[in-house]
C-alpha atoms as a PDB file:
ATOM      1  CA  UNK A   1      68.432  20.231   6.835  1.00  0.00           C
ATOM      2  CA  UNK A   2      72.263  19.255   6.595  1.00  0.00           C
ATOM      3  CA  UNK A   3      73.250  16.271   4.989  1.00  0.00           C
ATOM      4  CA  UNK A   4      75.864  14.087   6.387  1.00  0.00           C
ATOM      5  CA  UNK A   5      78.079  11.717   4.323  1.00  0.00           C
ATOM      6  CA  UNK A   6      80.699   9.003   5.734  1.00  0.00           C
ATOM      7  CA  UNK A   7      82.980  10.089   3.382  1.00  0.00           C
ATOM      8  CA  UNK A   8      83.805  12.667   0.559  1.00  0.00           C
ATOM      9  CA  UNK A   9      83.404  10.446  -2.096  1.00  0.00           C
ATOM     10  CA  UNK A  10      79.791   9.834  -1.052  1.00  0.00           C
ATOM     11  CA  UNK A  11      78.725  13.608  -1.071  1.00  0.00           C
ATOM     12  CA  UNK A  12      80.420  13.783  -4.622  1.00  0.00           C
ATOM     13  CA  UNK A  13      79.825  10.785  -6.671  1.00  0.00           C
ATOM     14  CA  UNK A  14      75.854   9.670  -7.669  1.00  0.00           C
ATOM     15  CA  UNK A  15      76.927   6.591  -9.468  1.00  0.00           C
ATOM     16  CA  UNK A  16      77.600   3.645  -6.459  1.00  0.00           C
ATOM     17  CA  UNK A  17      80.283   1.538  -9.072  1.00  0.00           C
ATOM     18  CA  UNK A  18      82.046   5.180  -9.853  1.00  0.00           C
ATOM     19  CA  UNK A  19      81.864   6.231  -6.058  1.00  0.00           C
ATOM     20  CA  UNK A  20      83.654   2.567  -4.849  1.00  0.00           C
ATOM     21  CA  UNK A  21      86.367   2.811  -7.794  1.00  0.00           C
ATOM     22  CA  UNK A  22      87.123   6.425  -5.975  1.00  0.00           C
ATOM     23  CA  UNK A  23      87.237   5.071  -2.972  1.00  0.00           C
ATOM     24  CA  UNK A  24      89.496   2.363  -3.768  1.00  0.00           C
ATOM     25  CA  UNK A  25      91.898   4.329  -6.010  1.00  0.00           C
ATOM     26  CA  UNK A  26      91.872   7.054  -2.999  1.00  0.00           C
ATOM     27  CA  UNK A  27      93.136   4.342  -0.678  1.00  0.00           C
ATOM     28  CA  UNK A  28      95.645   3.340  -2.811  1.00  0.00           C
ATOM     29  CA  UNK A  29      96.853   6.678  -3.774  1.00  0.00           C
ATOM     30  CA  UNK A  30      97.448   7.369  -0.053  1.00  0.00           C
ATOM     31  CA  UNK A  31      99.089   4.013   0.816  1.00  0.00           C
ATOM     32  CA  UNK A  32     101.338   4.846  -2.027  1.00  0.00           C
ATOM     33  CA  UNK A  33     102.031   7.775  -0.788  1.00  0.00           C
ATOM     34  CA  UNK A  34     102.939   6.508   3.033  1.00  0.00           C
ATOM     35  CA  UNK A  35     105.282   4.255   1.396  1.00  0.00           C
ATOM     36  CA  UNK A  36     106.841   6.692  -0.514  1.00  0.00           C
ATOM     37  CA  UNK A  37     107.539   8.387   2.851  1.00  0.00           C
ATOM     38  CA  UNK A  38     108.359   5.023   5.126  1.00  0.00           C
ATOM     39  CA  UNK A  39     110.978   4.338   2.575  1.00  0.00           C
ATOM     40  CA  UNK A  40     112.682   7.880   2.166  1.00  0.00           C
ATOM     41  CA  UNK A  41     112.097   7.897  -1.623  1.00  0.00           C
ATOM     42  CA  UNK A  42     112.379  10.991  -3.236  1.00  0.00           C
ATOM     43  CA  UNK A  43     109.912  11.302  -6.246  1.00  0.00           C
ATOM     44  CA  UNK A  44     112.304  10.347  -9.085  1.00  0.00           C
ATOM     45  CA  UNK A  45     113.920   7.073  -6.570  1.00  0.00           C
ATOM     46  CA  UNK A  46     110.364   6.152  -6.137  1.00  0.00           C
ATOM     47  CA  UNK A  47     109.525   6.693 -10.055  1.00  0.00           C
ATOM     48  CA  UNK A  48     112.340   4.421 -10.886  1.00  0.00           C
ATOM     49  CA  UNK A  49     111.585   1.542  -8.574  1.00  0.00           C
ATOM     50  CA  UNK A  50     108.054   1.829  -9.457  1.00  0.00           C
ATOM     51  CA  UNK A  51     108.647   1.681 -13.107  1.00  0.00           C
ATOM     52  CA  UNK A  52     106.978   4.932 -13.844  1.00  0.00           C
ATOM     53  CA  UNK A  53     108.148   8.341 -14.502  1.00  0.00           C
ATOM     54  CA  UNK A  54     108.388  11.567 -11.947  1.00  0.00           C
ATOM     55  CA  UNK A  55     105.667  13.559 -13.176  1.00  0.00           C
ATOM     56  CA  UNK A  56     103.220  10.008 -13.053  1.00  0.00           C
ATOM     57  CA  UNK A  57     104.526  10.382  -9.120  1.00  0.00           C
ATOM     58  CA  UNK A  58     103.704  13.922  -8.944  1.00  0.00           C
ATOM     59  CA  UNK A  59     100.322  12.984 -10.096  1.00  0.00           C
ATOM     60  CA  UNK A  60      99.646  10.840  -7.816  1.00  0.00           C
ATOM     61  CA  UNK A  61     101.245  12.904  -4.998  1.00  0.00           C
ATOM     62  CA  UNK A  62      99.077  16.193  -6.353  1.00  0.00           C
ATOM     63  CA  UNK A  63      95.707  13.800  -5.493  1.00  0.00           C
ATOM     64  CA  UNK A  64      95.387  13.478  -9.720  1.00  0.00           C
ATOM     65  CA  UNK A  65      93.349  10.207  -9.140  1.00  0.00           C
ATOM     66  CA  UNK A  66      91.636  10.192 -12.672  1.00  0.00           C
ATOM     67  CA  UNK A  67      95.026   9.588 -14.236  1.00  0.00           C
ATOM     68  CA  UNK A  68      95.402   6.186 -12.300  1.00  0.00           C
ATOM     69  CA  UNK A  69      93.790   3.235 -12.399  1.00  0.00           C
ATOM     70  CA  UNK A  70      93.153   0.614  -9.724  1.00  0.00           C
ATOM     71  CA  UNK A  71      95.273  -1.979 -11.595  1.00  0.00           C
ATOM     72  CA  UNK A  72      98.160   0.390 -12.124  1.00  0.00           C
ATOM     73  CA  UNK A  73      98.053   1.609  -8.270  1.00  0.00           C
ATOM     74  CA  UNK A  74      98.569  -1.819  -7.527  1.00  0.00           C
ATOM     75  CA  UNK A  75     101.199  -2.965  -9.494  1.00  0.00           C
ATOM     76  CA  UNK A  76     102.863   0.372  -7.810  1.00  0.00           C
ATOM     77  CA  UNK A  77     102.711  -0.812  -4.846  1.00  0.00           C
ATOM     78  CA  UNK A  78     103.539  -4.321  -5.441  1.00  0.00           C
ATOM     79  CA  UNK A  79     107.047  -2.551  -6.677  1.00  0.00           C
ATOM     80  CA  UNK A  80     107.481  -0.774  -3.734  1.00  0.00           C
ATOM     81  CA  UNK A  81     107.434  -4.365  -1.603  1.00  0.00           C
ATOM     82  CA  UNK A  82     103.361  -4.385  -0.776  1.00  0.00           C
ATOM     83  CA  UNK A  83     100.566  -6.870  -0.436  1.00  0.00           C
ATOM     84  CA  UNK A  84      97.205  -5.875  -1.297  1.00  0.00           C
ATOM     85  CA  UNK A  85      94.583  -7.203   0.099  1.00  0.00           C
ATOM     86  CA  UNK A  86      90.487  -6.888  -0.812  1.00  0.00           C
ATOM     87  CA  UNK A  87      87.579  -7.440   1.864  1.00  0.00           C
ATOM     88  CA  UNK A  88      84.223  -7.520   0.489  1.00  0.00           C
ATOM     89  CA  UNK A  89      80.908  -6.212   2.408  1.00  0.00           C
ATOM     90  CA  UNK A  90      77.399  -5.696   1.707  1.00  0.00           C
ATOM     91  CA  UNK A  91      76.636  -2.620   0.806  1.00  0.00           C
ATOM     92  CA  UNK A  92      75.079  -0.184   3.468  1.00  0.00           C
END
């Protein structure tokens, strides 16, 4: 029997609080990343306006999402001229 998941995070991560933090810092790493892009940033222009250095960028654009935290992603793209948002649901 195959087992289907929503999402990639579900197949990998047991723990729910571990598998939502993923999720979350996933998110942000790819709306980061979009921005980046929108904005015609290269990696060092976006370091600089984000405070951080190139190689933190190239981390984040290389998918290195245990380097980052959910705070720091945010602040990111607060620098880059974002909003965040949070919605809330029961769980499934």
């Amino acid at each position: 029997m195959t087992e289907t998941f929503k999402n990639v995070w579900d197949a990998l991560e047991t723990d729910p609080a571990e598998r939502e933090s993923m999720k979350i810092k996933s998110r942000l790493m790819m709306d980061i990343e979009r921005c980046i892009k929108k904005q015609g940033l290269t990696q060092k222009q976006a370091a600089q306006k984000m405070g951080v250095t190139q190689p933190r960028i190239s981390d984040l654009v290389r998918g290195k999402i245990n380097r980052f935290t959910i705070d720091m992603l945010v602040n990111m793209l607060a620098r880059l001229g974002m909003h965040v948002e949070v919605t809330l649901q029961d769980a499934a």
